[in-house]
Protein backbone atom coordinates (compact mmCIF):
# COMPACT_ATOMS: atom_id res chain seq x y z
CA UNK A 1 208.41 184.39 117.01
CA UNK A 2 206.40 187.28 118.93
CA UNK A 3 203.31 186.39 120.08
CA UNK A 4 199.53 188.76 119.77
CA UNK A 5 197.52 189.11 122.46
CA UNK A 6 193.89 189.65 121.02
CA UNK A 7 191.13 190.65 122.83
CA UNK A 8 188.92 192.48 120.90
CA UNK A 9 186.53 191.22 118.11
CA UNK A 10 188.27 193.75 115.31
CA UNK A 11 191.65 191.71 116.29
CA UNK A 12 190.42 188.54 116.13
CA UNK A 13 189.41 188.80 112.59
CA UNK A 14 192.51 190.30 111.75
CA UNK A 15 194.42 187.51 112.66
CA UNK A 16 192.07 184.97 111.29
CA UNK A 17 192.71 186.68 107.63
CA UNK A 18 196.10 186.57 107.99
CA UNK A 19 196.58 182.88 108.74
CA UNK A 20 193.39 181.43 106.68
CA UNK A 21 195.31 180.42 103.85
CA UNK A 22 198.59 179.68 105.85
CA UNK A 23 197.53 175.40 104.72
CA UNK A 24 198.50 174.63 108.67
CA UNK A 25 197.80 176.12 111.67
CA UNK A 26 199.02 175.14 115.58
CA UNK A 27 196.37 175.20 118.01
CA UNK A 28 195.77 174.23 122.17
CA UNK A 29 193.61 175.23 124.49
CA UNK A 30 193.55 176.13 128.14
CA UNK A 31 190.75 175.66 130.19
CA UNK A 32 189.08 175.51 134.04
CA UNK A 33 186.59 172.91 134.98
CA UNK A 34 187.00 172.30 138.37
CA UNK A 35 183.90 174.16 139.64
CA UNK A 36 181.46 174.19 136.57
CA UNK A 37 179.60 171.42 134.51
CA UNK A 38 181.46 172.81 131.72
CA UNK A 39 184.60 173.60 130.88
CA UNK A 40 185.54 177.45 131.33
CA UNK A 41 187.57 178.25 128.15
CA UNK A 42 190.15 180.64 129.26
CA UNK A 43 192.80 180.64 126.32
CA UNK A 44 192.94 179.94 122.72
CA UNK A 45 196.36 179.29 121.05
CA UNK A 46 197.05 179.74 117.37
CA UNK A 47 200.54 179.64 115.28
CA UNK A 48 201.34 179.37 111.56
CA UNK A 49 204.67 179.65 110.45
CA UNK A 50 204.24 183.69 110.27
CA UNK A 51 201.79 184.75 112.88
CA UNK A 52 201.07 183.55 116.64
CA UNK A 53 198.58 184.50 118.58
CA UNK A 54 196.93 183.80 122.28
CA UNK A 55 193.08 184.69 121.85
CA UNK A 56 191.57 185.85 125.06
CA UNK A 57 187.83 184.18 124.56
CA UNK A 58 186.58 185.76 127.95
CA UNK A 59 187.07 189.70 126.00
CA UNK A 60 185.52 188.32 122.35
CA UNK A 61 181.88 187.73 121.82
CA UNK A 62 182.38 187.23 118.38
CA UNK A 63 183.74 184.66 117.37
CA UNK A 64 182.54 184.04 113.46
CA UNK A 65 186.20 184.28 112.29
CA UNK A 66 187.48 182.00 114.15
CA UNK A 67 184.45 179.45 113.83
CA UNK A 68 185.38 179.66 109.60
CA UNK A 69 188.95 179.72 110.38
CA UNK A 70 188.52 175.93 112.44
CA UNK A 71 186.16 174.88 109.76
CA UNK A 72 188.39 175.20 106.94
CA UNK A 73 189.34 171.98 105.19
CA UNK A 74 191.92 173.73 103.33
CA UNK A 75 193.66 174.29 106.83
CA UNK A 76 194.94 171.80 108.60
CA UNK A 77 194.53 171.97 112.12
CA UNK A 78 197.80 170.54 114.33
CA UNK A 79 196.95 169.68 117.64
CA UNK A 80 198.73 167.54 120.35
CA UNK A 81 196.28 164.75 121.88
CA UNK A 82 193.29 166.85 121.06
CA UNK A 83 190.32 165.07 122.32
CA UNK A 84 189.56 167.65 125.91
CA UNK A 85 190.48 170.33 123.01
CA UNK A 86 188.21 169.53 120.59
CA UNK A 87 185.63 168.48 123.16
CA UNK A 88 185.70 172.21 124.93
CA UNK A 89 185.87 173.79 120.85
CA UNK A 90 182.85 171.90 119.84
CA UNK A 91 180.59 173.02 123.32
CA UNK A 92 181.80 176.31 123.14
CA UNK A 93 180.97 176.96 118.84
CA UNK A 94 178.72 173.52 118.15
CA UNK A 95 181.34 173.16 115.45
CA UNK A 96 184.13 170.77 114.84
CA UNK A 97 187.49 171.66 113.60
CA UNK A 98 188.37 170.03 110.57
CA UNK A 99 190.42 168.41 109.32
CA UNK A 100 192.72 167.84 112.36
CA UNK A 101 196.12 166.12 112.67
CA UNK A 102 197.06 164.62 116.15
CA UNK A 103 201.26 164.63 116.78
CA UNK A 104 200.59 162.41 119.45
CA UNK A 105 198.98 159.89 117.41
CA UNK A 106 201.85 160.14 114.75
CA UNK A 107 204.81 159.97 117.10
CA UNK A 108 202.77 156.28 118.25
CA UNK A 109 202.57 154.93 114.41
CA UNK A 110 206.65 155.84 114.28
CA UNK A 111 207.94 154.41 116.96
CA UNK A 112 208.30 157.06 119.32
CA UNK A 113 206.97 156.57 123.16
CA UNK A 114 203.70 155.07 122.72
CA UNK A 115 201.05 158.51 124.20
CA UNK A 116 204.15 160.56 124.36
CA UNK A 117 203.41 163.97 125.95
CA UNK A 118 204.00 167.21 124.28
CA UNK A 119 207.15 168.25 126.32
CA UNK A 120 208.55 165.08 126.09
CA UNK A 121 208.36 164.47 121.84
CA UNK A 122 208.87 168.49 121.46
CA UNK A 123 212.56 167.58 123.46
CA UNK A 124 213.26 164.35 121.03
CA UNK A 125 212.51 166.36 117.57
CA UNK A 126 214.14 169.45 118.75
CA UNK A 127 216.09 169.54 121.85
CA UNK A 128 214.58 172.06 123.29
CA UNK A 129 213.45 171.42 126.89
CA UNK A 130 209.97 172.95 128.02
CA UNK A 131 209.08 174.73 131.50
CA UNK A 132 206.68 172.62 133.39
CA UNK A 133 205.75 174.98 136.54
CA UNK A 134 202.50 176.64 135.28
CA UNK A 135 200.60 172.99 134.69
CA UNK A 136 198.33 174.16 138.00
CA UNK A 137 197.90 177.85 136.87
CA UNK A 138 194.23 179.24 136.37
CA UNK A 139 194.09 180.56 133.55
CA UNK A 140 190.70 182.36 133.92
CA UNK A 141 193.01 184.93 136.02
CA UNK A 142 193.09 188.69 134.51
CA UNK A 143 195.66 189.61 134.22
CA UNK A 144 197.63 186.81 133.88
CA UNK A 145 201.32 187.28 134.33
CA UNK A 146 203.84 187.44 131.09
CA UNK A 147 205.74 183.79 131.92
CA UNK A 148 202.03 182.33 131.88
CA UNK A 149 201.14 183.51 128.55
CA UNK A 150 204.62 182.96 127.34
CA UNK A 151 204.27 179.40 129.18
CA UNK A 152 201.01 178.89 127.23
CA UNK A 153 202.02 179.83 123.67
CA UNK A 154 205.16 177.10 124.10
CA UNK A 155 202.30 174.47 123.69
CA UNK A 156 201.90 176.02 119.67
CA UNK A 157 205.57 177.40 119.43
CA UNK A 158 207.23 174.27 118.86
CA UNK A 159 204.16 172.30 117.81
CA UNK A 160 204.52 172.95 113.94
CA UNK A 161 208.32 172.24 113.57
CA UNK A 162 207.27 168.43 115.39
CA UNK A 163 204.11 168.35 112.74
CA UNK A 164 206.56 168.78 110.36
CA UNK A 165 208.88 166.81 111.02
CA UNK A 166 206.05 163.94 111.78
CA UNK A 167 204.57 164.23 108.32
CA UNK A 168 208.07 164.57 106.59
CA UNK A 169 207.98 160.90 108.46
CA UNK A 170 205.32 159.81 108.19
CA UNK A 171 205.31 160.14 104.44
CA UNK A 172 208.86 158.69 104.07
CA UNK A 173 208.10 155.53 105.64
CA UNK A 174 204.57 155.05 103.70
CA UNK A 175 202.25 155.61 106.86
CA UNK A 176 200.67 158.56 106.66
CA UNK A 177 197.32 156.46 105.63
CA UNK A 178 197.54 154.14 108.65
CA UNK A 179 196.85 157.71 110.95
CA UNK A 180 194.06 158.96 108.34
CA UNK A 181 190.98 156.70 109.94
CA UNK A 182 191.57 157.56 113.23
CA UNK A 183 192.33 161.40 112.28
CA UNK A 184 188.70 161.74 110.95
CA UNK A 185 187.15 159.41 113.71
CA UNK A 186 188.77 161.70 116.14
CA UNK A 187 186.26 164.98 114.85
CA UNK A 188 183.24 162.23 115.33
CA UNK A 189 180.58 164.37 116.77
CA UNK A 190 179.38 161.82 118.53
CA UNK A 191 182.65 161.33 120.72
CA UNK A 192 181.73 164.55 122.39
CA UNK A 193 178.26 163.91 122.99
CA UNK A 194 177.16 162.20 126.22
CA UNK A 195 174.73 159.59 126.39
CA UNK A 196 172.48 159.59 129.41
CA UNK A 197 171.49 156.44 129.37
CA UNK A 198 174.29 154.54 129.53
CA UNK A 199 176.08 156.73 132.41
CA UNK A 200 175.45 154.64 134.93
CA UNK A 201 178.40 152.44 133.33
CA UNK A 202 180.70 155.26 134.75
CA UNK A 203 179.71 154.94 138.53
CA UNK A 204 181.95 153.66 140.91
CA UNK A 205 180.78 150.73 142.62
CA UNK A 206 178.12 149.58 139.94
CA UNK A 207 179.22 146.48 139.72
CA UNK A 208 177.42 145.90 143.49
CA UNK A 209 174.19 146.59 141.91
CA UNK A 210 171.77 143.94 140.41
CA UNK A 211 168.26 144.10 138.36
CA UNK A 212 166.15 146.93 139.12
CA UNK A 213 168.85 148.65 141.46
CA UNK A 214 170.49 149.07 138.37
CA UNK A 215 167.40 150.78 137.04
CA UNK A 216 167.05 153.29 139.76
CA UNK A 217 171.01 154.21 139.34
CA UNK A 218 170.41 154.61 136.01
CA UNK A 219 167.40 157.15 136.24
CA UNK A 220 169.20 158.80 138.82
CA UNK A 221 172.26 159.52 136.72
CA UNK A 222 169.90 160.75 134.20
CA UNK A 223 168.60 163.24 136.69
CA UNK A 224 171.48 164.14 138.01
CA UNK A 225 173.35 164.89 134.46
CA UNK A 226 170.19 167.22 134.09
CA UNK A 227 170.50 168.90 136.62
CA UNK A 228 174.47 169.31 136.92
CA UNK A 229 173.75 170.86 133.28
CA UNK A 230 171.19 173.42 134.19
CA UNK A 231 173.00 175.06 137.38
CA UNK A 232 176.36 174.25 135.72
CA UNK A 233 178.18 172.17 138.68
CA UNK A 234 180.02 169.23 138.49
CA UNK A 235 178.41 165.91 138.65
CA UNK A 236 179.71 165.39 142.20
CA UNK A 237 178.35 168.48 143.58
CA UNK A 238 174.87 167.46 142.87
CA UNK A 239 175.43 163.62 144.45
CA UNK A 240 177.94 162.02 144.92
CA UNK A 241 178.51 158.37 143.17
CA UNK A 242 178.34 156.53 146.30
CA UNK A 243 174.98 158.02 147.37
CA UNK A 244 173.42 157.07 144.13
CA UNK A 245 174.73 153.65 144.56
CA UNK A 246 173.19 153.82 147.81
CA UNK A 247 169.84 155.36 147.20
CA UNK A 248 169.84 152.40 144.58
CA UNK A 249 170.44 149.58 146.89
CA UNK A 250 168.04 150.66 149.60
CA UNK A 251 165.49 151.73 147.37
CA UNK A 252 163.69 154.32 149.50
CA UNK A 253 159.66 154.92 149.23
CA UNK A 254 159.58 158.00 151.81
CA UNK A 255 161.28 160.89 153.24
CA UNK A 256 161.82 158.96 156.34
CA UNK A 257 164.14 156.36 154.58
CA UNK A 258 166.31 158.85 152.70
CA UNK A 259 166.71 160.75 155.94
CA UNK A 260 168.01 157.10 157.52
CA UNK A 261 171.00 157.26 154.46
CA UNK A 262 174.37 158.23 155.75
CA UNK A 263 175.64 161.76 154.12
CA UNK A 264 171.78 162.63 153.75
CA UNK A 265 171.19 165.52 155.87
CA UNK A 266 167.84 168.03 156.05
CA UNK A 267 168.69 170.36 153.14
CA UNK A 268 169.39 167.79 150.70
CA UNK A 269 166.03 166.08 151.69
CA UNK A 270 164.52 169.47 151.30
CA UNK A 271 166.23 170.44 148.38
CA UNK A 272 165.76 167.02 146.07
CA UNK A 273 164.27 164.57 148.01
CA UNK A 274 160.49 164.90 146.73
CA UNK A 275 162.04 164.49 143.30
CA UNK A 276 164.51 161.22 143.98
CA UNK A 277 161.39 159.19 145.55
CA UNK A 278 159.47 160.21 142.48
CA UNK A 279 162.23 158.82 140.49
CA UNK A 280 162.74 155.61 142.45
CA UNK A 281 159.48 154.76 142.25
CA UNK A 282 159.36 155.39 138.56
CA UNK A 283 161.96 153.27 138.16
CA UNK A 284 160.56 150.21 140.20
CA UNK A 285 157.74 150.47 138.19
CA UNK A 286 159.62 150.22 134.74
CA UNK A 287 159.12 146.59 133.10
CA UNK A 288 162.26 144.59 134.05
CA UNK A 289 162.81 143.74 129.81
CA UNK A 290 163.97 146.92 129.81
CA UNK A 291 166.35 147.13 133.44
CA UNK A 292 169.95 147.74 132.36
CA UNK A 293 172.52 145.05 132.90
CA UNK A 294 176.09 144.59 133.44
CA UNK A 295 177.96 143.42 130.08
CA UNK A 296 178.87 139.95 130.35
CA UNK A 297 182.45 139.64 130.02
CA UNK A 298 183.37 136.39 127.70
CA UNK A 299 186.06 134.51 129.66
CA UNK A 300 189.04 133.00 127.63
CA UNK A 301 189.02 129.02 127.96
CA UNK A 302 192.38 127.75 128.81
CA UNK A 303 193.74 126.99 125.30
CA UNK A 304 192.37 130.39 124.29
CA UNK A 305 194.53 132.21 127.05
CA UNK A 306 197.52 130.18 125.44
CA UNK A 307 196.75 131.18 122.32
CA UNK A 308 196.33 134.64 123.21
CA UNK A 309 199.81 134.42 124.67
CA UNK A 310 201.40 133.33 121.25
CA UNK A 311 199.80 136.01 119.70
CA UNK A 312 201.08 138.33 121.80
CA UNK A 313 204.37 137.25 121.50
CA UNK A 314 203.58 137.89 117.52
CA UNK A 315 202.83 141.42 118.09
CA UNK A 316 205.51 141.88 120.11
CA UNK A 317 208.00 140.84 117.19
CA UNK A 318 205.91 142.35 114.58
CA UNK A 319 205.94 145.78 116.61
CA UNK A 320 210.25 145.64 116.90
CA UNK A 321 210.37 144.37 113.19
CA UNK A 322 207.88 148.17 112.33
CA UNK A 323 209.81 150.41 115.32
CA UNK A 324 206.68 150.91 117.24
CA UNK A 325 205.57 150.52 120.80
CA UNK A 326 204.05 147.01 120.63
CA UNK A 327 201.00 149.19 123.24
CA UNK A 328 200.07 151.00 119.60
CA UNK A 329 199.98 147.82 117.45
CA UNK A 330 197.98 146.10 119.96
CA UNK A 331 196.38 145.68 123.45
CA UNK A 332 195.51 142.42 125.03
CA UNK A 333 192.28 143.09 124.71
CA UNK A 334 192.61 143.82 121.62
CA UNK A 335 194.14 140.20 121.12
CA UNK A 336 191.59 138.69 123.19
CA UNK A 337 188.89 140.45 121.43
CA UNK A 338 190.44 138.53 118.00
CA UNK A 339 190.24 135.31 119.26
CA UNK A 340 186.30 135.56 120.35
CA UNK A 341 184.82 138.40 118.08
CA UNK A 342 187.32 138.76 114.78
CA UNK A 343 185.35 141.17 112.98
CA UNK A 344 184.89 143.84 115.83
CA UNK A 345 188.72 143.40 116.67
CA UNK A 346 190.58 146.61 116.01
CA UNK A 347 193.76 144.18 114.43
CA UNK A 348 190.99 143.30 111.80
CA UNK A 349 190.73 146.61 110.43
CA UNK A 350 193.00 149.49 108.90
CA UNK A 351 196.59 149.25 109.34
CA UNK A 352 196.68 147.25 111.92
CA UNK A 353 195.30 144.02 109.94
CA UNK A 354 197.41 144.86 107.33
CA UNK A 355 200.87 145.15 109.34
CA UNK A 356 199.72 142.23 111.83
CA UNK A 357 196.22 141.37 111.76
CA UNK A 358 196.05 139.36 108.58
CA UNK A 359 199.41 137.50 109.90
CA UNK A 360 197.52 136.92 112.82
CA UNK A 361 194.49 135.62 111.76
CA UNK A 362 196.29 132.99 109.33
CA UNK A 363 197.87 131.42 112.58
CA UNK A 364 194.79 131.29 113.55
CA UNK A 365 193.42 129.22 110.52
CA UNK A 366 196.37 127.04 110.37
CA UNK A 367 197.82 128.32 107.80
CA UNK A 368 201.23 129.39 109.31
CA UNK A 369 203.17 128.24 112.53
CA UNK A 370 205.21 129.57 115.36
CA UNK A 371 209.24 128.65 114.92
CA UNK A 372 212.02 129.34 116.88
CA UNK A 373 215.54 130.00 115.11
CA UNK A 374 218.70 131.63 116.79
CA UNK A 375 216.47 131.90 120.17
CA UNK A 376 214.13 134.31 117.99
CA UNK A 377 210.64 133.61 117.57
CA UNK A 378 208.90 133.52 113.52
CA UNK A 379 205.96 132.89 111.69
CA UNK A 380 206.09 130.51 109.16
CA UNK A 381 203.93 129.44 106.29
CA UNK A 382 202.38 125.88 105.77
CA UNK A 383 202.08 124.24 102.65
């Protein structure tokens, strides 16, 4: 199928009308974020079974159509591993597509690689082999070259014949409902909004800090998020994790100490430094009840570990028994988190407890054993 290049506003809403009521529509994204806060949306791509389109968001200021055509529930809206997608669609239109189905997510529940990538589950469905030598292109270029665009629109092109064949699947072997939970948590607002507070979490090299030099890195990530947001520059380009982490630990009270920091030099100082003492000191002067701290991580006794190990070895048969990757059933952690917190266990809800979690949690009450017969490991009831 030919592909449309729009790039005018009258084109746009052409194209929009003729796939509104198509009941499934393709879509990816391409996108620069290397030197910006946020993401530069550079390329928009749309297919239904009739039309296909690569929408050229840096020519279009309006965007209405396309904003109704993402928003309509009577379209679904394919996508492959969506989340930087649908995290760059909902800054750029403070909308959420919906509803959304994730082929990534499908292939997992059917026993294809567990977080298969596009090329890789487009070749298993249909053969076909995709080109791999524009992943580094930047696609904010004008012009860009035909074999780019043409590169691009493979990422829709072949996207709704594995969405079919995925649901044609998925409905066949009764597990289209174990995807629908996670499809709809997926379009969560709140996924794609950050929380300043807790982004100190994300440094690296936190876990050197203690008490209130947790409270300065956390006031200083606030600041920094701030500001990375209002000139639009990566987090990084502001300061850098390890200089936070620093400032933190040495807790500076005047110009003379931040000049005394390694990788401090005169125009930082004169750019920020009035401001970073300000917020040190605010910091230091916060009551320590409310000082971040590091989550305490609940240790598995001995017997636990043991008993983590047999229920791994559960999964592992229950995930052969299904044809899935044992990685999409369950995690360690996800075992681990069963043993000392049930109900917040992800094998305690949806289909996970039903295909595993309930068999689980009955070994766990006594009510069934661990047998061995012809070298193969089963569950058995008791009583």
């Amino acid at each position: 199928m030919d592909y449309q290049y729009i790039d005018s506003n009258a084109q746009l809403a052409e194209f929009c009308g003729k796939i509104n009521n198509a009941g499934y529509c393709a879509i990816d994204t391409e996108f620069v974020r290397e030197k910006t806060y946020y993401a530069v949306l550079a390329l928009i791509q749309v297919a239904s079974e009739k039309h296909m389109a690569c929408i050229d968001p840096l020519t279009i200021d309006n965007f209405d159509p396309f904003i109704a055509l993402i928003q309509n529930r009577e379209l679904i809206k394919v996508f492959h591993s969506p989340s930087q997608d649908l995290e760059i669609l909902f800054q750029r239109f403070s909308c959420m597509p919906q509803p959304v189905f994730d082929t990534q997510l499908a292939a997992a529940v059917l026993g294809y690689d567990h977080q298969i990538g596009y090329a890789d589950l487009v070749n298993q469905i249909t053969g076909i082999k995709l080109e791999k030598k524009h992943t580094r292109a930047n696609w904010s270029r004008r012009p860009l070259a035909e074999d780019e665009i043409n590169y691009a629109m493979d990422d829709v092109r072949y996207l709704l014949p594995v969405y079919q064949t995925l649901k044609t699947e998925l409905e066949d072997k009764k597990r289209y409902a174990w995807i629908e939970k996670d499809l709809l948590a997926m379009t969560s607002v709140s996924n794609y909004q950050i929380e300043t507070a807790d982004l100190w979490r994300r440094l690296k090299g936190v876990q050197k800090l203690r008490g209130v030099e947790l409270q300065i890195a956390r006031h200083l990530c606030q600041w920094r998020e701030q500001m990375a947001q209002q000139i639009n520059l990566p987090r990084r380009w502001v300061v850098k994790d390890d200089l936070i982490i620093e400032i933190a630990r040495l807790k500076p009270s005047k110009v003379i100490d931040l000049d005394s920091i390694r990788d401090v030099n005169e125009k930082f100082i004169e750019k920020h430094g009035d401001r970073i003492l300000a917020i040190v000191a605010v910091a230091q002067n916060t009551p320590t009840s409310k000082w971040p701290q590091h989550d305490v991580k609940q240790s598995l006794s001995t017997p636990q570990q043991a008993l983590g190990d047999c229920l791994m070895a559960l999964c592992r048969i229950i995930a052969e028994d299904n044809q899935i990757a044992v990685a999409t059933l369950a995690t360690r952690k996800d075992i681990d988190s069963l043993i000392t917190d049930r109900k917040n266990s992800r094998l305690s809800q949806g289909w996970r407890f039903s295909l595993a979690g309930e068999k689980l949690l009955n070994f766990l009450h006594g009510q069934s054993a661990l047998s061995v017969s012809d070298e193969q490991i089963r569950l058995s009831p008791l009583g």
